[in-house]
C-alpha atoms as a PDB file:
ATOM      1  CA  UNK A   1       3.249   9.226   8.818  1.00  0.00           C
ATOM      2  CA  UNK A   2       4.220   7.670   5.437  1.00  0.00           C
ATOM      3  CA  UNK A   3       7.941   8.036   5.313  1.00  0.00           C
ATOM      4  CA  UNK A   4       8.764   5.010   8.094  1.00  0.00           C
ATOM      5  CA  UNK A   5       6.525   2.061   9.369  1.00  0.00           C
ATOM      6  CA  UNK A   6       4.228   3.633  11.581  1.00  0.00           C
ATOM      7  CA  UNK A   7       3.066   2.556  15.010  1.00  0.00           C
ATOM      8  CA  UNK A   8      -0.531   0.682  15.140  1.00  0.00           C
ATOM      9  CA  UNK A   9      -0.298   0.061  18.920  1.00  0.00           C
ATOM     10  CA  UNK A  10      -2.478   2.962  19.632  1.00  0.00           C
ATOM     11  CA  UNK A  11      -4.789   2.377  17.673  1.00  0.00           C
ATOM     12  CA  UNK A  12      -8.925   2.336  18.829  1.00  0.00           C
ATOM     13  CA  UNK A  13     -10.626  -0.986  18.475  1.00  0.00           C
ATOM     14  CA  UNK A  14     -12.860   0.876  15.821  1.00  0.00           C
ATOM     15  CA  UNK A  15      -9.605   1.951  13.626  1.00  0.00           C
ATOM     16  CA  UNK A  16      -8.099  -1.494  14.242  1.00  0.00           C
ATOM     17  CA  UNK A  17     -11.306  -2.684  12.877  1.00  0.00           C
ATOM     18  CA  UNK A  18     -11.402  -0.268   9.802  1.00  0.00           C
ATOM     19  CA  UNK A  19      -8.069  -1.450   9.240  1.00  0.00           C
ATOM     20  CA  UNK A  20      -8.770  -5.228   9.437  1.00  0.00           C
ATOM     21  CA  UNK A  21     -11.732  -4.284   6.599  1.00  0.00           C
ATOM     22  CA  UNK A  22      -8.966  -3.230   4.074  1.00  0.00           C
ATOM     23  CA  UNK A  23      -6.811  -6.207   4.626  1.00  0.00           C
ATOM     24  CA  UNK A  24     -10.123  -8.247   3.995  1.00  0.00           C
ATOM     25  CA  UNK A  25     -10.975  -6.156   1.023  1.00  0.00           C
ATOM     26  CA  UNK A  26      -7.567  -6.783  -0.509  1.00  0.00           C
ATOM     27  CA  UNK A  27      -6.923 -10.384   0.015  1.00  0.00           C
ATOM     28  CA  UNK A  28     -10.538 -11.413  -1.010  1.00  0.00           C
ATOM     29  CA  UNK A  29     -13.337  -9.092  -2.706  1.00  0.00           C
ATOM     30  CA  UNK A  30     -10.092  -7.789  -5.158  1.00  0.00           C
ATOM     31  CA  UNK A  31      -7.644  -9.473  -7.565  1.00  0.00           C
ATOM     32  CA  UNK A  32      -4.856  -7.728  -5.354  1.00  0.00           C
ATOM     33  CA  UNK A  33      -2.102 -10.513  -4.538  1.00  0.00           C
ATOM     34  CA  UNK A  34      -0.097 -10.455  -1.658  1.00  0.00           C
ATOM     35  CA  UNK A  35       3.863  -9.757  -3.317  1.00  0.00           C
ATOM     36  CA  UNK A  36       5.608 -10.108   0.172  1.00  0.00           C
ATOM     37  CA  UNK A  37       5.752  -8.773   3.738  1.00  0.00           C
ATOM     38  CA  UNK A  38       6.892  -5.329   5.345  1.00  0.00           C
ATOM     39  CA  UNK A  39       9.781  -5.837   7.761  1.00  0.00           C
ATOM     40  CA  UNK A  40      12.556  -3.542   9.005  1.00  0.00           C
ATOM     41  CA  UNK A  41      15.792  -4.270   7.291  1.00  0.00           C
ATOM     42  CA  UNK A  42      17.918  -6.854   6.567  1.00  0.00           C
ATOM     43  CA  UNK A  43      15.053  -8.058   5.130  1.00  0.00           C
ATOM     44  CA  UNK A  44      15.660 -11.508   3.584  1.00  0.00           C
ATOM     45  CA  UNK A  45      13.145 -12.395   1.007  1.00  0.00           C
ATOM     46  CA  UNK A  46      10.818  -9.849   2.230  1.00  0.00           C
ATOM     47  CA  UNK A  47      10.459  -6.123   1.346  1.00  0.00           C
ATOM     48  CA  UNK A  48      11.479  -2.582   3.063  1.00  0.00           C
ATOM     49  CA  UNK A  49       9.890   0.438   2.527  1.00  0.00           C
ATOM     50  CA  UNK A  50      12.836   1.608   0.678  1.00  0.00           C
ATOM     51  CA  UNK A  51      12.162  -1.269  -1.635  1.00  0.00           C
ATOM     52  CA  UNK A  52       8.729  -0.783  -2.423  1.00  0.00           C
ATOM     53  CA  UNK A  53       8.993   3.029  -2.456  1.00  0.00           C
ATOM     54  CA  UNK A  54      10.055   2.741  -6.018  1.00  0.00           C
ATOM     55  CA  UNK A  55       6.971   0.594  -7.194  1.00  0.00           C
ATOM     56  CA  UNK A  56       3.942   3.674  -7.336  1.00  0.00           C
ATOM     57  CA  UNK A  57       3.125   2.948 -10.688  1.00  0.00           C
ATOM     58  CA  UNK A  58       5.154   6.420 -12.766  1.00  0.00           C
ATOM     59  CA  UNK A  59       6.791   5.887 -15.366  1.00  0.00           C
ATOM     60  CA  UNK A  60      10.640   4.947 -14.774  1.00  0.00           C
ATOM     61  CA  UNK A  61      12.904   8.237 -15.452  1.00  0.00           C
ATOM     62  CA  UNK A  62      16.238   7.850 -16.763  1.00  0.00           C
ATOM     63  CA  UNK A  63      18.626   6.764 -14.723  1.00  0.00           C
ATOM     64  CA  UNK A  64      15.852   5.188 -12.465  1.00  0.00           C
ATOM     65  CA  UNK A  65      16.957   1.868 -10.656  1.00  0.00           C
ATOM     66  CA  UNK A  66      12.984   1.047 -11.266  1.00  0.00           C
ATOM     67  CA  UNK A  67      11.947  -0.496 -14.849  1.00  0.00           C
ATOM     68  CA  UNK A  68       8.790  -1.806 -16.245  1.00  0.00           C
ATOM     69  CA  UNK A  69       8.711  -5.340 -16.065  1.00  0.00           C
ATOM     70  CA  UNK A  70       8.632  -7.520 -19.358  1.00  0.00           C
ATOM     71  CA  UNK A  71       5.405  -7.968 -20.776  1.00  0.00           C
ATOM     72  CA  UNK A  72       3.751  -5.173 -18.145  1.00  0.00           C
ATOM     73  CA  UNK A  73       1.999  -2.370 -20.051  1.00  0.00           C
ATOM     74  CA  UNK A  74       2.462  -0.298 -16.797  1.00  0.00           C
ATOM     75  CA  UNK A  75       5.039   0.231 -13.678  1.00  0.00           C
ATOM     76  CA  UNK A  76       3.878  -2.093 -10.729  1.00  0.00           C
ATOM     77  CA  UNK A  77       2.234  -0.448  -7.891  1.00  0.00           C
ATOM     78  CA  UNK A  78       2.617  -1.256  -4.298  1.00  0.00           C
ATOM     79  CA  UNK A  79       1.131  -1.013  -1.084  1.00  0.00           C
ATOM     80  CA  UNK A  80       1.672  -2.374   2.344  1.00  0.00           C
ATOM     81  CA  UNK A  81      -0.979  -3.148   4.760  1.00  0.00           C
ATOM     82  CA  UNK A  82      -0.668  -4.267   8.315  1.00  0.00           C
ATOM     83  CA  UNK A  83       2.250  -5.979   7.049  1.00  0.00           C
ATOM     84  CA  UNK A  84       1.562  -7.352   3.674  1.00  0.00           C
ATOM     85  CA  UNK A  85       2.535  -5.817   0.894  1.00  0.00           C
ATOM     86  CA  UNK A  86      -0.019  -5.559  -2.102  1.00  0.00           C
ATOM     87  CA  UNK A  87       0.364  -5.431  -5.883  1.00  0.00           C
ATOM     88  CA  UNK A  88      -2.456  -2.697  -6.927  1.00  0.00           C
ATOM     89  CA  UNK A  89      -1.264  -3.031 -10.945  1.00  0.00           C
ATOM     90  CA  UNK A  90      -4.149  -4.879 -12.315  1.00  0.00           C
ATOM     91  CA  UNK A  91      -7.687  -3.740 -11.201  1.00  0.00           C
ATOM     92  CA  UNK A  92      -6.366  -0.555  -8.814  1.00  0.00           C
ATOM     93  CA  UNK A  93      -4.301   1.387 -11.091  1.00  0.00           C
ATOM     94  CA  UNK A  94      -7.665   3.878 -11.480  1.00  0.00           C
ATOM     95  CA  UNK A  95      -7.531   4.312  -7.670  1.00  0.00           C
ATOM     96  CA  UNK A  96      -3.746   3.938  -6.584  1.00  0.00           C
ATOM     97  CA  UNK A  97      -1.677   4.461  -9.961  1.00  0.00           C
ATOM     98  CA  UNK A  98      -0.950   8.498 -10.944  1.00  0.00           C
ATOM     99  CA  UNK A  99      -3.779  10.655 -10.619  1.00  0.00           C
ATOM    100  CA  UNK A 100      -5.775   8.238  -8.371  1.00  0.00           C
ATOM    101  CA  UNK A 101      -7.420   9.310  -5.247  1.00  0.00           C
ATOM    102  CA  UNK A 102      -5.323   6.703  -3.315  1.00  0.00           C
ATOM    103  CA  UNK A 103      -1.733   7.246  -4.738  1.00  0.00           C
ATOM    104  CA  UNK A 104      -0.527   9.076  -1.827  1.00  0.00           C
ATOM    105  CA  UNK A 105      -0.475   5.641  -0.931  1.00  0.00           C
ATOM    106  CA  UNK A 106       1.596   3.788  -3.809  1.00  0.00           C
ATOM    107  CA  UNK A 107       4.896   2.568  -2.708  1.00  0.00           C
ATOM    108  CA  UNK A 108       4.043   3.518   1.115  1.00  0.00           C
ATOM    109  CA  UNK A 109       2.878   1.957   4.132  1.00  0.00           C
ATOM    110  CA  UNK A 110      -0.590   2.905   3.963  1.00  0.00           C
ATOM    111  CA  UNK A 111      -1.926   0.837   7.230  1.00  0.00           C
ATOM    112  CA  UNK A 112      -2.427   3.729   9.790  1.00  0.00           C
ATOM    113  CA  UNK A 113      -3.565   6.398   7.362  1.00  0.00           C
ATOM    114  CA  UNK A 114      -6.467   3.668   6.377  1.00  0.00           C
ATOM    115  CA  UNK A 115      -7.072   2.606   9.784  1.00  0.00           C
ATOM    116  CA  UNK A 116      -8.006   6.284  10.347  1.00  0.00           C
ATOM    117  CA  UNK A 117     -10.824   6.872   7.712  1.00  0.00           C
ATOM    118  CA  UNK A 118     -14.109   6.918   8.629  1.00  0.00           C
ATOM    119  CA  UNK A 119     -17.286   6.066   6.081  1.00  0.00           C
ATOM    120  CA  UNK A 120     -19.258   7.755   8.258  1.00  0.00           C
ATOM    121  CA  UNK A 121     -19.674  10.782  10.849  1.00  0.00           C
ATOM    122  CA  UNK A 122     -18.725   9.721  14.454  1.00  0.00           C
ATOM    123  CA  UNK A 123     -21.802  10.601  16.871  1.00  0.00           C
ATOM    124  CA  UNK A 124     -20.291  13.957  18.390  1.00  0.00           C
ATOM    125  CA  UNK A 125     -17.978  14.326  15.750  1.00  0.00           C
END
């Protein structure tokens, strides 16, 4: 459900909700700017999963279209969200960059696999 821009149509109101949450968390509680938005190519001046499937924070290997910006100590790391696509290099690279527990999700569209966790046990779950 990673490799092309998944379907959120059916989607429960509770995962739409859960969703909604980590859009909030990562425009406000989190220094996490918004870089551009996910569309479907031709793209314009906005961003295709192709194009920000290079930016999950390894370290460029030669011959790698992907380098490390000038004056970045680190590659950038991105994820999109419902749409928006999020710069996790300063403040996430612990949770998204290499290593993380959330860099299945670096360079991907993580919106349904995050509308889908649950912080708690569902009653007859």
């Amino acid at each position: 459900m990673l490799t092309h821009r998944p379907s959120l149509e059916d989607l429960t109101y509770t995962q739409k909700e859960s969703l909604h949450g980590w859009v909030e968390k990562y425009k406000y509680y989190k220094c996490y700017p918004v870089v551009g938005r996910l569309v479907t190519p031709p793209s314009g001046l906005s961003l295709t999963l192709a194009e920000i499937a290079q930016y999950k924070g390894e370290e460029p290997k030669e011959g790698d279209a992907q380098t490390i910006p000038e004056g970045w100590a680190a590659p950038p790391i991105y994820v999109a969200v419902a749409g928006k696509v999020f710069d996790m290099s300063f403040g996430g690279r612990m949770f998204y960059g290499p290593g993380g527990p959330y860099h299945f999700l670096a360079g991907k569209d993580g919106s349904r696999p995050l509308a889908k966790v649950r912080a708690r046990k569902e009653k007859g779950a």
